[in-house]
C-alpha atoms as a PDB file:
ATOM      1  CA  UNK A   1      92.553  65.233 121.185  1.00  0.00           C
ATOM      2  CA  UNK A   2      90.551  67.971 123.448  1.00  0.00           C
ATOM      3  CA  UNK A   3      93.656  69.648 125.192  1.00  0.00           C
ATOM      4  CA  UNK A   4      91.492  72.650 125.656  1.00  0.00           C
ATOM      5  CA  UNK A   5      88.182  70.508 127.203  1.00  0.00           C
ATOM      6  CA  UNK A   6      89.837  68.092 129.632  1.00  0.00           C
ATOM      7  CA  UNK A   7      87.123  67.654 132.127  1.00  0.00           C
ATOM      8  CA  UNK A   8      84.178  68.429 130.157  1.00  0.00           C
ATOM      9  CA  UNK A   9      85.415  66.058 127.494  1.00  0.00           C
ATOM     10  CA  UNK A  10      86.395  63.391 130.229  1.00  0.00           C
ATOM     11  CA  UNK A  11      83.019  63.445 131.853  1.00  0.00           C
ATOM     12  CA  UNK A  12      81.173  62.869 128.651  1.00  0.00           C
ATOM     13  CA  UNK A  13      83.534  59.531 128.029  1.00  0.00           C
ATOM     14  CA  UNK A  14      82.859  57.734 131.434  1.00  0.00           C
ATOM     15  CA  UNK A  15      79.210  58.639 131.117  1.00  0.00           C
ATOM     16  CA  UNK A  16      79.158  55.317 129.206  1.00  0.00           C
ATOM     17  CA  UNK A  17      80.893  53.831 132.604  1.00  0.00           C
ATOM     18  CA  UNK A  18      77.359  54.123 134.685  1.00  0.00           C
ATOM     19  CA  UNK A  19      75.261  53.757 131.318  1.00  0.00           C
ATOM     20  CA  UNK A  20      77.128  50.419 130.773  1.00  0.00           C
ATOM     21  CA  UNK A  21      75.823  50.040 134.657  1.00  0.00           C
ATOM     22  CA  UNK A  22      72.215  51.189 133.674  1.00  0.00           C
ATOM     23  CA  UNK A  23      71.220  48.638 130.463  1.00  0.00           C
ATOM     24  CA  UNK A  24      73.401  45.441 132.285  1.00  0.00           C
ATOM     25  CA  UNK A  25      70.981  46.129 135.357  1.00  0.00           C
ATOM     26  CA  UNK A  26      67.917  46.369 133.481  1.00  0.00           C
ATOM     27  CA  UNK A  27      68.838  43.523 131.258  1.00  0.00           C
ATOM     28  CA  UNK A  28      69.554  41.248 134.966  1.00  0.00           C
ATOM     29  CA  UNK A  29      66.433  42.546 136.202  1.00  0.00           C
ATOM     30  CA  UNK A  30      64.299  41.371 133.192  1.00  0.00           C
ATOM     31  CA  UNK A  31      66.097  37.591 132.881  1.00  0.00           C
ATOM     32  CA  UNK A  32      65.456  37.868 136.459  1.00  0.00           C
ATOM     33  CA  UNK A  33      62.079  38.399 136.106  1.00  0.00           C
ATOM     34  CA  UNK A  34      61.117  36.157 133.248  1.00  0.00           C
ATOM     35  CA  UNK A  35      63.920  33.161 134.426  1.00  0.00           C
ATOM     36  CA  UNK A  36      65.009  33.276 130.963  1.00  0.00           C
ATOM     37  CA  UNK A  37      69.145  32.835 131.313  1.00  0.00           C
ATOM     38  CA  UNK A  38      71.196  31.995 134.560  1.00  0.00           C
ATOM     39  CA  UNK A  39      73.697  34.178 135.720  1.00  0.00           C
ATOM     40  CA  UNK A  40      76.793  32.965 133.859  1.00  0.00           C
ATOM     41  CA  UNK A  41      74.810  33.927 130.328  1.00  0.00           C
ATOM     42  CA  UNK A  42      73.975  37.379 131.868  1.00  0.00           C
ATOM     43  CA  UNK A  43      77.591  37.978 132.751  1.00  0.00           C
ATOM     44  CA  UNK A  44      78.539  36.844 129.134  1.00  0.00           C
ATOM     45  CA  UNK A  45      76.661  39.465 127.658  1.00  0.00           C
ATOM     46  CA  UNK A  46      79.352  41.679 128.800  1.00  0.00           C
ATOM     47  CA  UNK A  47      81.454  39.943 125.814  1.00  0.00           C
ATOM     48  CA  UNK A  48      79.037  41.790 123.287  1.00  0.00           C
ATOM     49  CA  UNK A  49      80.160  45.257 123.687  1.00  0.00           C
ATOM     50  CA  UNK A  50      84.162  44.129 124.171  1.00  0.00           C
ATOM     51  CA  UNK A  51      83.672  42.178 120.330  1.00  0.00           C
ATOM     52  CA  UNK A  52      82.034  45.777 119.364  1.00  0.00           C
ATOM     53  CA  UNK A  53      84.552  47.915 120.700  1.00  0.00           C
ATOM     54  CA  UNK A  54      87.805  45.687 119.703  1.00  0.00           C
ATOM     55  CA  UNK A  55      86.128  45.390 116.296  1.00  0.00           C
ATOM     56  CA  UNK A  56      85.447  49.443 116.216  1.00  0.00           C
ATOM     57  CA  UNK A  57      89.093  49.918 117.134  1.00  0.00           C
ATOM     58  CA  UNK A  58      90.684  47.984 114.500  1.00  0.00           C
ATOM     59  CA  UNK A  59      93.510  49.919 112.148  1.00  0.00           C
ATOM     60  CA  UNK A  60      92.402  53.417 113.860  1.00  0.00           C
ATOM     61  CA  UNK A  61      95.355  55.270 114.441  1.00  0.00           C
ATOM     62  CA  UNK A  62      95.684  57.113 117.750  1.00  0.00           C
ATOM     63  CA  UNK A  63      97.268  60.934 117.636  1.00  0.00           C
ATOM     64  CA  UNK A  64     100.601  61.443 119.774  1.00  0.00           C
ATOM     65  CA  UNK A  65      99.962  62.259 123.742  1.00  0.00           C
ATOM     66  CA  UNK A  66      99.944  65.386 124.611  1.00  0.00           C
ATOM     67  CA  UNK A  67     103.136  65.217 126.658  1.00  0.00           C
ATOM     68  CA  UNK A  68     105.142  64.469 123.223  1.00  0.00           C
ATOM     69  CA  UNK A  69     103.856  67.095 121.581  1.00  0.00           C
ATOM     70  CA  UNK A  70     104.387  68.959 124.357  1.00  0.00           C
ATOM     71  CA  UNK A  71     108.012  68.090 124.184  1.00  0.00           C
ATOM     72  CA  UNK A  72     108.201  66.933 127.385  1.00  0.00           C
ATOM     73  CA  UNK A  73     110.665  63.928 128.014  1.00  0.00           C
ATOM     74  CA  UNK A  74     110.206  60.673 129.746  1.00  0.00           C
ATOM     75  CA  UNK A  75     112.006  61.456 132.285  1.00  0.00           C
ATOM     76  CA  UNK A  76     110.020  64.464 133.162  1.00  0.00           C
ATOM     77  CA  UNK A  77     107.004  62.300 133.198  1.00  0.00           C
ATOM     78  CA  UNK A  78     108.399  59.807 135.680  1.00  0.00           C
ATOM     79  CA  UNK A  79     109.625  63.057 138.082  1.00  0.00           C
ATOM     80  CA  UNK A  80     105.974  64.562 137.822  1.00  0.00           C
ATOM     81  CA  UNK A  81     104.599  61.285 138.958  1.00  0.00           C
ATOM     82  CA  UNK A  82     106.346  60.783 142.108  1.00  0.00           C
ATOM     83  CA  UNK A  83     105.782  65.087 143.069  1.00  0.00           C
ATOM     84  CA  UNK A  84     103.920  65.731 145.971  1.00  0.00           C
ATOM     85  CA  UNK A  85     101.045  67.365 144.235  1.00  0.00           C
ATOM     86  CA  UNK A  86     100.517  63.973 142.347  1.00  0.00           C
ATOM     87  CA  UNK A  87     101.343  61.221 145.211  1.00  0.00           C
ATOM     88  CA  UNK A  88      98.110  63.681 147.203  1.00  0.00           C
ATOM     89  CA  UNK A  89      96.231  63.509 143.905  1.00  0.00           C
ATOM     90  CA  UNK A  90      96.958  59.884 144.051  1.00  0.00           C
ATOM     91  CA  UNK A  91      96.004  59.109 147.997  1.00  0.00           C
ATOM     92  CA  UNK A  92      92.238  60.964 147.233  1.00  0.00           C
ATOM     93  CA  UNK A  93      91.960  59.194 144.617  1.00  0.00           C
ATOM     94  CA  UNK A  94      91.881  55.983 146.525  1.00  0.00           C
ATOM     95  CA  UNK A  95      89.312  57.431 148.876  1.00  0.00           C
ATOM     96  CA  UNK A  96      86.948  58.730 145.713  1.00  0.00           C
ATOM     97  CA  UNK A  97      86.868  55.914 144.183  1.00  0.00           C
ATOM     98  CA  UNK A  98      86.562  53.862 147.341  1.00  0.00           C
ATOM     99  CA  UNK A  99      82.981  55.884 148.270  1.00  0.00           C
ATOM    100  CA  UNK A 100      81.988  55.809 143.992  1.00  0.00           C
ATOM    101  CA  UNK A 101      82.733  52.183 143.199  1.00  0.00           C
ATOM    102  CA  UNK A 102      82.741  50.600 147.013  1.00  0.00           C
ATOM    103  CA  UNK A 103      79.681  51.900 147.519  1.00  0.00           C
ATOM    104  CA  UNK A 104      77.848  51.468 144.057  1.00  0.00           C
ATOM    105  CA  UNK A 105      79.201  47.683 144.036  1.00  0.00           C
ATOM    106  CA  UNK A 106      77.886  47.176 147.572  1.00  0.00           C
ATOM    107  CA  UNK A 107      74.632  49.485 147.667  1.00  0.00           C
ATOM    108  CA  UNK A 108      71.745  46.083 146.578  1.00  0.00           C
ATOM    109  CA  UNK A 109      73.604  44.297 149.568  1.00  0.00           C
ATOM    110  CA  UNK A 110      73.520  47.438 151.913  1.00  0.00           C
ATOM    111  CA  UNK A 111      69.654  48.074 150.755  1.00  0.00           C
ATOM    112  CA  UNK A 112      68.220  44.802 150.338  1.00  0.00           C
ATOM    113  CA  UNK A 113      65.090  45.193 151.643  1.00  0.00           C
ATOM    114  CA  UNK A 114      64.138  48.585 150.710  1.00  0.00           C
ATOM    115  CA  UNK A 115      63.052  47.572 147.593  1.00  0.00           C
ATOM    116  CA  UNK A 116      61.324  44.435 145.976  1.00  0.00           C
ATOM    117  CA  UNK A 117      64.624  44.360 143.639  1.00  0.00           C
ATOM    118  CA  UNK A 118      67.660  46.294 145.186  1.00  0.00           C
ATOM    119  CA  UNK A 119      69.346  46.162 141.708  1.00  0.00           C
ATOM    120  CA  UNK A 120      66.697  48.563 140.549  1.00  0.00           C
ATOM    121  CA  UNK A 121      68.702  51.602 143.393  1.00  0.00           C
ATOM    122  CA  UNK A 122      71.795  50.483 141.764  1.00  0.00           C
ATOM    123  CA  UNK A 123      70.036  51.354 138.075  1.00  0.00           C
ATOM    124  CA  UNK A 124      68.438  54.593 139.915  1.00  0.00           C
ATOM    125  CA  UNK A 125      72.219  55.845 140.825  1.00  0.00           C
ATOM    126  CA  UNK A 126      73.959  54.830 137.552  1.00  0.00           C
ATOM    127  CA  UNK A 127      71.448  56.490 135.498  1.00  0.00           C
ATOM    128  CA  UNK A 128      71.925  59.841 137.640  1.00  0.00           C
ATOM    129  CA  UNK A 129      75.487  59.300 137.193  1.00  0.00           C
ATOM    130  CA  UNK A 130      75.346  58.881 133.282  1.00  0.00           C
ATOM    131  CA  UNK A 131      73.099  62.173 132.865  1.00  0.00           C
ATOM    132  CA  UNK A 132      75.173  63.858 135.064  1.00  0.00           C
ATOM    133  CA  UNK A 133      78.372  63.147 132.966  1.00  0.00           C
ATOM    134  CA  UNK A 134      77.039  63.386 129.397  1.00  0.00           C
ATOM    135  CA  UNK A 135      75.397  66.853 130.440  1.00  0.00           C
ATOM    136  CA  UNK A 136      76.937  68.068 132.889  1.00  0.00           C
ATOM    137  CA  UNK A 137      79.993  68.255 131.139  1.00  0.00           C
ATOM    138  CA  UNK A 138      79.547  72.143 130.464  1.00  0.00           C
ATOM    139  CA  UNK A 139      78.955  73.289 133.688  1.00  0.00           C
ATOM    140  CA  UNK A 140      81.973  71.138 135.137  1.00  0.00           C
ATOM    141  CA  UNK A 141      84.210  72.695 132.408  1.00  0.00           C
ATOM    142  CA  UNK A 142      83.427  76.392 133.834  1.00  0.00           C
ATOM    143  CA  UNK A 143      84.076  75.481 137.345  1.00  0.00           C
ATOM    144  CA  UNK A 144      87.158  75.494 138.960  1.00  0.00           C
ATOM    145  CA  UNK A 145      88.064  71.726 139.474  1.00  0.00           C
ATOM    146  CA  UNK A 146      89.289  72.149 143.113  1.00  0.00           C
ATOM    147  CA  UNK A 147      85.031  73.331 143.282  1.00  0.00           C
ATOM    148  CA  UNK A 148      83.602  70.165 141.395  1.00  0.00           C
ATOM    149  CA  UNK A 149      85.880  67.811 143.967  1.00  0.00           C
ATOM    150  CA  UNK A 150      84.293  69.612 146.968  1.00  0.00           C
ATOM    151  CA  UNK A 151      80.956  70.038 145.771  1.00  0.00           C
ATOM    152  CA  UNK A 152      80.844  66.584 144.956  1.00  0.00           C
ATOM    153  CA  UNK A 153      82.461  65.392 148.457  1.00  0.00           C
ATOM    154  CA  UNK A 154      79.748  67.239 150.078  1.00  0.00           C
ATOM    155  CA  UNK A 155      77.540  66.069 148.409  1.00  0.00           C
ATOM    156  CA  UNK A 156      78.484  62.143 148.647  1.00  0.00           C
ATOM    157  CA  UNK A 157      78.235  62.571 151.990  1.00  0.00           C
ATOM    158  CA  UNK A 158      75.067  64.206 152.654  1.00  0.00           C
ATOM    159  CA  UNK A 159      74.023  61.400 150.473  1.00  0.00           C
ATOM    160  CA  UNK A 160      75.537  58.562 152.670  1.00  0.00           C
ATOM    161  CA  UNK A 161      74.177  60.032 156.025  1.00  0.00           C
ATOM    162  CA  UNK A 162      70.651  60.308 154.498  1.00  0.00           C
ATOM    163  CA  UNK A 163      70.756  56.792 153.317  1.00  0.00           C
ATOM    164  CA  UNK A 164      71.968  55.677 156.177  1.00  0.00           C
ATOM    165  CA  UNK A 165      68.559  57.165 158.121  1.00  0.00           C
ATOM    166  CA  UNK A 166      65.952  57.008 155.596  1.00  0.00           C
ATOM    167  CA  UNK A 167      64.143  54.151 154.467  1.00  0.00           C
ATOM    168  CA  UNK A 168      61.126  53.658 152.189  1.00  0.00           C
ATOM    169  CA  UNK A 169      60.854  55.930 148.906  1.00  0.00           C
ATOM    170  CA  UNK A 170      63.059  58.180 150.602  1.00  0.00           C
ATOM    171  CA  UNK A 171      65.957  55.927 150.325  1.00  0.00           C
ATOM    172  CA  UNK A 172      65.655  56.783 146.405  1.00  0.00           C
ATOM    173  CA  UNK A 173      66.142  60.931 146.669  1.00  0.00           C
ATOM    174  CA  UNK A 174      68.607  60.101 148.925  1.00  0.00           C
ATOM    175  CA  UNK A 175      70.851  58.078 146.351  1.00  0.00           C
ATOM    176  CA  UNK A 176      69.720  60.526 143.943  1.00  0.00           C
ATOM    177  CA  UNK A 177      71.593  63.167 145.966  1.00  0.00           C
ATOM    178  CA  UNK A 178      74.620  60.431 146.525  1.00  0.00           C
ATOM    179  CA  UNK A 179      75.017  60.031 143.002  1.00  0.00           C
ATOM    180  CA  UNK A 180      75.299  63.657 141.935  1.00  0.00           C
ATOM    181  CA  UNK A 181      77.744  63.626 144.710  1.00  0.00           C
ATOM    182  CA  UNK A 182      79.579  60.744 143.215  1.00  0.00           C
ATOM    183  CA  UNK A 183      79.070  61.440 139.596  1.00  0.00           C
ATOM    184  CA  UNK A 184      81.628  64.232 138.466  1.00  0.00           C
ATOM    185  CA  UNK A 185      84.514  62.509 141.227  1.00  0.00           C
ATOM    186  CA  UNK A 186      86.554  59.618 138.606  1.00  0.00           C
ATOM    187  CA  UNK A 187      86.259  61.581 135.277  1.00  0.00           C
ATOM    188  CA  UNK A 188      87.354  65.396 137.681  1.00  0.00           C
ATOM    189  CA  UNK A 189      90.326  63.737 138.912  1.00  0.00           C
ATOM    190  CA  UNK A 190      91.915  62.763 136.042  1.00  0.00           C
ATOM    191  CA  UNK A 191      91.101  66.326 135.010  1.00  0.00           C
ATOM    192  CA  UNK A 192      93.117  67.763 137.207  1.00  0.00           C
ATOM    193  CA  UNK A 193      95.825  65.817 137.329  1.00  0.00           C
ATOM    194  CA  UNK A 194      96.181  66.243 133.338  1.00  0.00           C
ATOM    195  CA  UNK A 195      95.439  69.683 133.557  1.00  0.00           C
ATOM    196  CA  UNK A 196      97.920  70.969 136.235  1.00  0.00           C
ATOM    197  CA  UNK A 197     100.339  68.137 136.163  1.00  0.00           C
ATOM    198  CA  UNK A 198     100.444  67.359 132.494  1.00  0.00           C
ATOM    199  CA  UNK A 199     103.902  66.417 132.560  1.00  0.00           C
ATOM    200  CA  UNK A 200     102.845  63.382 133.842  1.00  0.00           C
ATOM    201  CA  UNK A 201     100.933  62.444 130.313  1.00  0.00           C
ATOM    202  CA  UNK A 202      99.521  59.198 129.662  1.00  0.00           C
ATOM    203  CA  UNK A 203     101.560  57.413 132.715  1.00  0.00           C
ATOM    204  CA  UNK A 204      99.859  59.276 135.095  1.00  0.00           C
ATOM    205  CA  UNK A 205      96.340  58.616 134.258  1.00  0.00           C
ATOM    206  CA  UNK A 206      97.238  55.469 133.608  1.00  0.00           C
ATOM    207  CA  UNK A 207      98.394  55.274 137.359  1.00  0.00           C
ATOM    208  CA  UNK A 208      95.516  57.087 138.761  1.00  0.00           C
ATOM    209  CA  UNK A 209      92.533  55.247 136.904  1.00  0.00           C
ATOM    210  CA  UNK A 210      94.894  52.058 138.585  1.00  0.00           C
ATOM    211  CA  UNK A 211      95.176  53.394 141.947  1.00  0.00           C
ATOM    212  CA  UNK A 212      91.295  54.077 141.639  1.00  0.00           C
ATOM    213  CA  UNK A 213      90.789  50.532 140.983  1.00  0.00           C
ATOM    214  CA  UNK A 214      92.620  49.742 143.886  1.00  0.00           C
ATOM    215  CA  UNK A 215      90.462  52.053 146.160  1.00  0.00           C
ATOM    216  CA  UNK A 216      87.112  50.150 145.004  1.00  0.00           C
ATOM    217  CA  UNK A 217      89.017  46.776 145.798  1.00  0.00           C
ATOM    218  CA  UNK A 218      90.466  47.765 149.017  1.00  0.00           C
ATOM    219  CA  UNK A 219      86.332  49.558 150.183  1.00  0.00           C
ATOM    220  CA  UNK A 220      84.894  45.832 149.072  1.00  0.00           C
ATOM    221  CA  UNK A 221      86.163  43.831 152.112  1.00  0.00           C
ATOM    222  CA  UNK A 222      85.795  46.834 154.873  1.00  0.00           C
ATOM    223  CA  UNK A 223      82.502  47.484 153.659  1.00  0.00           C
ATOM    224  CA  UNK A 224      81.779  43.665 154.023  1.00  0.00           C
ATOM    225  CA  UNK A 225      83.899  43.468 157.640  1.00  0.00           C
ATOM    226  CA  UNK A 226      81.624  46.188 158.503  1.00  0.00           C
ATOM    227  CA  UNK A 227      78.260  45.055 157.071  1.00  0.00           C
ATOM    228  CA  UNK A 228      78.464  41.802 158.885  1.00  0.00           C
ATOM    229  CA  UNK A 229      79.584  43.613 162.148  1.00  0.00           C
ATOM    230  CA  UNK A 230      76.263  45.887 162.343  1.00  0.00           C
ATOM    231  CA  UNK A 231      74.106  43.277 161.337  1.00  0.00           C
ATOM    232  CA  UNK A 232      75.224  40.610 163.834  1.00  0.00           C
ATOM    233  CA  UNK A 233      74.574  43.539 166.311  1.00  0.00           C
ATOM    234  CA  UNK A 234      71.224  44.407 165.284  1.00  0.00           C
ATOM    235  CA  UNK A 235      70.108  40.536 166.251  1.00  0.00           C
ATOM    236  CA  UNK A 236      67.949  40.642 169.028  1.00  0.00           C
ATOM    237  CA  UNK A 237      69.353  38.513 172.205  1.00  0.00           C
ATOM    238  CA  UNK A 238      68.572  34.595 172.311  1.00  0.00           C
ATOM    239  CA  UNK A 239      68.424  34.945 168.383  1.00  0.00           C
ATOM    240  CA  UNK A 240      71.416  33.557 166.416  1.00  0.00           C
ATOM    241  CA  UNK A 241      72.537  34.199 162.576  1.00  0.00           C
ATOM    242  CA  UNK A 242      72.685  30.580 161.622  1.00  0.00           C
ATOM    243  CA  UNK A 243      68.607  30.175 162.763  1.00  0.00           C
ATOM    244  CA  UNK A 244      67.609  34.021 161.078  1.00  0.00           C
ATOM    245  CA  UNK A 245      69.742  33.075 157.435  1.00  0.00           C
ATOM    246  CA  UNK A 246      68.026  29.318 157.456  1.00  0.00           C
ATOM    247  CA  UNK A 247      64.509  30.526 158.641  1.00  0.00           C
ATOM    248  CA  UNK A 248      62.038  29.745 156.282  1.00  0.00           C
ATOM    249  CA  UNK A 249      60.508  32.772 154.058  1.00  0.00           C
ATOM    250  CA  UNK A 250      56.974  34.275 155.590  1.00  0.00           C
ATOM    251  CA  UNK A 251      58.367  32.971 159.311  1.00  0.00           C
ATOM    252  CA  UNK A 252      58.698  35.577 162.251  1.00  0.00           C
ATOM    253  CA  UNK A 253      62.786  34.896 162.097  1.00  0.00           C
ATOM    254  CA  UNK A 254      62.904  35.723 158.395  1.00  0.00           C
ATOM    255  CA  UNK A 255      61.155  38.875 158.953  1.00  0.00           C
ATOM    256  CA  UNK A 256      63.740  39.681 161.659  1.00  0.00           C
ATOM    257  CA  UNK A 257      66.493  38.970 159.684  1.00  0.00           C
ATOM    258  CA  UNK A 258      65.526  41.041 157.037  1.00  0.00           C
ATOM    259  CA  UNK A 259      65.365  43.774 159.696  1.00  0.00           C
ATOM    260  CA  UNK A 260      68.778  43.591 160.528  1.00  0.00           C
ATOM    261  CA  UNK A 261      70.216  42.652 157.431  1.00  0.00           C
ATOM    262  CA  UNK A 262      68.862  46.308 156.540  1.00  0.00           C
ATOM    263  CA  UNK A 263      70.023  47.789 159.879  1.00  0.00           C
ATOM    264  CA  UNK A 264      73.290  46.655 158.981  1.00  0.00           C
ATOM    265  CA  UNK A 265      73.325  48.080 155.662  1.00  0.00           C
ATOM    266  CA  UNK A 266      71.814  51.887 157.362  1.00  0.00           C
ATOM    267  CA  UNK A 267      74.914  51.461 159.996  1.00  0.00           C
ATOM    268  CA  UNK A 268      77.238  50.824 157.189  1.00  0.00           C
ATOM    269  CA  UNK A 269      76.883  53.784 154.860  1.00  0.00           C
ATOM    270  CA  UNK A 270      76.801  56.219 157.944  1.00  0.00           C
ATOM    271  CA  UNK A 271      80.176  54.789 158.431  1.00  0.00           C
ATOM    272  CA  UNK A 272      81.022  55.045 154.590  1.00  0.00           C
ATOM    273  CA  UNK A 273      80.460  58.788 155.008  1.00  0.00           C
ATOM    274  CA  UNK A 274      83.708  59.268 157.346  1.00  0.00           C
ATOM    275  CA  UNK A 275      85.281  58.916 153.471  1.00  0.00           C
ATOM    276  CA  UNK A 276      83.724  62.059 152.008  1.00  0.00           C
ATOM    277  CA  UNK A 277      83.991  63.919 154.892  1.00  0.00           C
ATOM    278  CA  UNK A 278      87.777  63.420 155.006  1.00  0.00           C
ATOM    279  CA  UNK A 279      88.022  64.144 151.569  1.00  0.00           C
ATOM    280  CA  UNK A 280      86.022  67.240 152.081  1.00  0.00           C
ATOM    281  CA  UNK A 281      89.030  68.765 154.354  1.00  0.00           C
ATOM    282  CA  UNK A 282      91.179  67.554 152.005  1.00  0.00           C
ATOM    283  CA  UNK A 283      89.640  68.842 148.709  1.00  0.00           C
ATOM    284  CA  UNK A 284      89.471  72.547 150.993  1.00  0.00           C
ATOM    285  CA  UNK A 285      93.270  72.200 151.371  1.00  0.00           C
ATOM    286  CA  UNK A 286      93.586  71.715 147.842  1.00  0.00           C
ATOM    287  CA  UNK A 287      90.921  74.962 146.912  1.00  0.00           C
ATOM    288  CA  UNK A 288      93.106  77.251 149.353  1.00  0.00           C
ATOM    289  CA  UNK A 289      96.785  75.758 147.949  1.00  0.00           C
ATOM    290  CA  UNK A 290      95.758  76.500 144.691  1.00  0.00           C
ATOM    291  CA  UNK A 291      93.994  80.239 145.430  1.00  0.00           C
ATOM    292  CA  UNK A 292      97.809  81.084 146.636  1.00  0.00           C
ATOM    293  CA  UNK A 293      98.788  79.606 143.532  1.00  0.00           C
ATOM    294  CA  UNK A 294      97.227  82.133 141.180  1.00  0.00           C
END
């Protein structure tokens, strides 16, 4: 439908991915807070918007792909999803959306104790992330794409080293600076592969928004494998999990497995940042392949 405003276009539709992030948080944190519904009702509210949507979608009538009209054939698209430009397009994206949705999903675990409720961080990034997208749209659609991937790598991981060595209030401009980072990466992707590879049509996003998925699921056990490992090394000697996790809340154990529980979590995103800054050398690669391409 916006051939002409891929990214800026694409941006401005997962906006609503983070938003979606922003109101379910906000709506946890307030049953939370007033003990109104357990968590299977606050999960069902997701149900809601899928009734809206489904019932929004009924008898529209969706225009032809862009690869049909395009005339390109299926077989083309098959051939443009196995070339070498896609397969790397493919392998960052696992690492993108391993540091965006690994991270995000893990961030109230990694942060517990920073604030009084570490779903509020996870409502700070998502919010940055949804402003970003809806209005940063423009600026991302004069930009060279092989730019917005790097920018945001570098970004990402400034962001994950400063989280992993600031604490307090800082921990906040710190995921503010990890969500700009993170922000423009899902949405940019598919940009590029559409725009330079657009042979590949609706397949290809189709495999890269999959393969993304399959980054975030593959970061959720590491990050956990990883987690645990810090924190279990961040108990002082003669002190053993099974005592700090029972210890009674107020007691001198408690407090000291709250330290390490947030140790752990520091440890863990300087170790998360290893994925940005690989993608960073790759995303320069990319910048410098496609210069010689012009």
């Amino acid at each position: 439908m916006y051939t002409d405003q891929k990214t800026r276009r694409l941006n401005r539709f997962h906006a609503w991915f983070p938003t979606g992030i922003v109101i379910g948080g906000l709506a946890v944190y307030l049953f939370d807070k007033i003990g109104l519904l357990g968590w299977r009702y606050a999960m069902g509210i997701m149900l809601l918007p899928t009734f809206a949507y489904g019932y929004m979608f009924l008898n529209k009538e969706f225009p032809k792909t862009e690869r049909v009209v395009s005339g390109f054939t299926y077989k083309d698209m098959l051939k443009a999803c196995v070339s070498q430009l896609f397969i790397f397009m493919a392998l960052s994206m696992i690492l993108t959306a391993g540091t965006e949705l690994g991270t995000n999903q893990w961030i109230a675990a990694l942060l517990a104790n920073v604030s009084s409720n570490p779903i509020l961080l996870l409502v700070w990034i998502s919010g940055i992330m949804a402003l970003s997208r809806q209005f940063g749209g423009s600026l991302v659609h004069n930009m060279k794409s092989t730019v917005v991937l790097l920018t945001s790598s570098i970004l990402a991981f400034i962001g994950c080293i400063l989280m992993g060595y600031t604490s307090g209030a800082m921990v906040f401009a710190s995921a503010g600076i990890f969500a700009l980072g993170v922000a423009f990466f899902w949405p940019s992707m598919l940009g590029f592969v559409s725009e330079n590879i657009p042979q590949s049509g609706a397949l290809g996003l189709g495999i890269m928004g999959g393969i993304g998925f399959l980054g975030g699921a593959i970061a959720q056990p590491v990050l956990g494998a990883i987690f645990d490992a810090q924190t279990k090394a961040a108990i002082p000697a003669g002190q053993t999990i099974e005592a700090l996790k029972s210890a009674a809340s107020g007691t001198k154990e408690a407090a000291i497995w709250a330290s390490a529980q947030l140790t752990g979590g520091e440890h863990t995103l300087r170790f998360v940042a290893f994925v940005p800054a690989v993608l960073i050398i790759a995303f320069i690669f990319l910048h410098l392949w496609k210069r010689k391409q012009v």
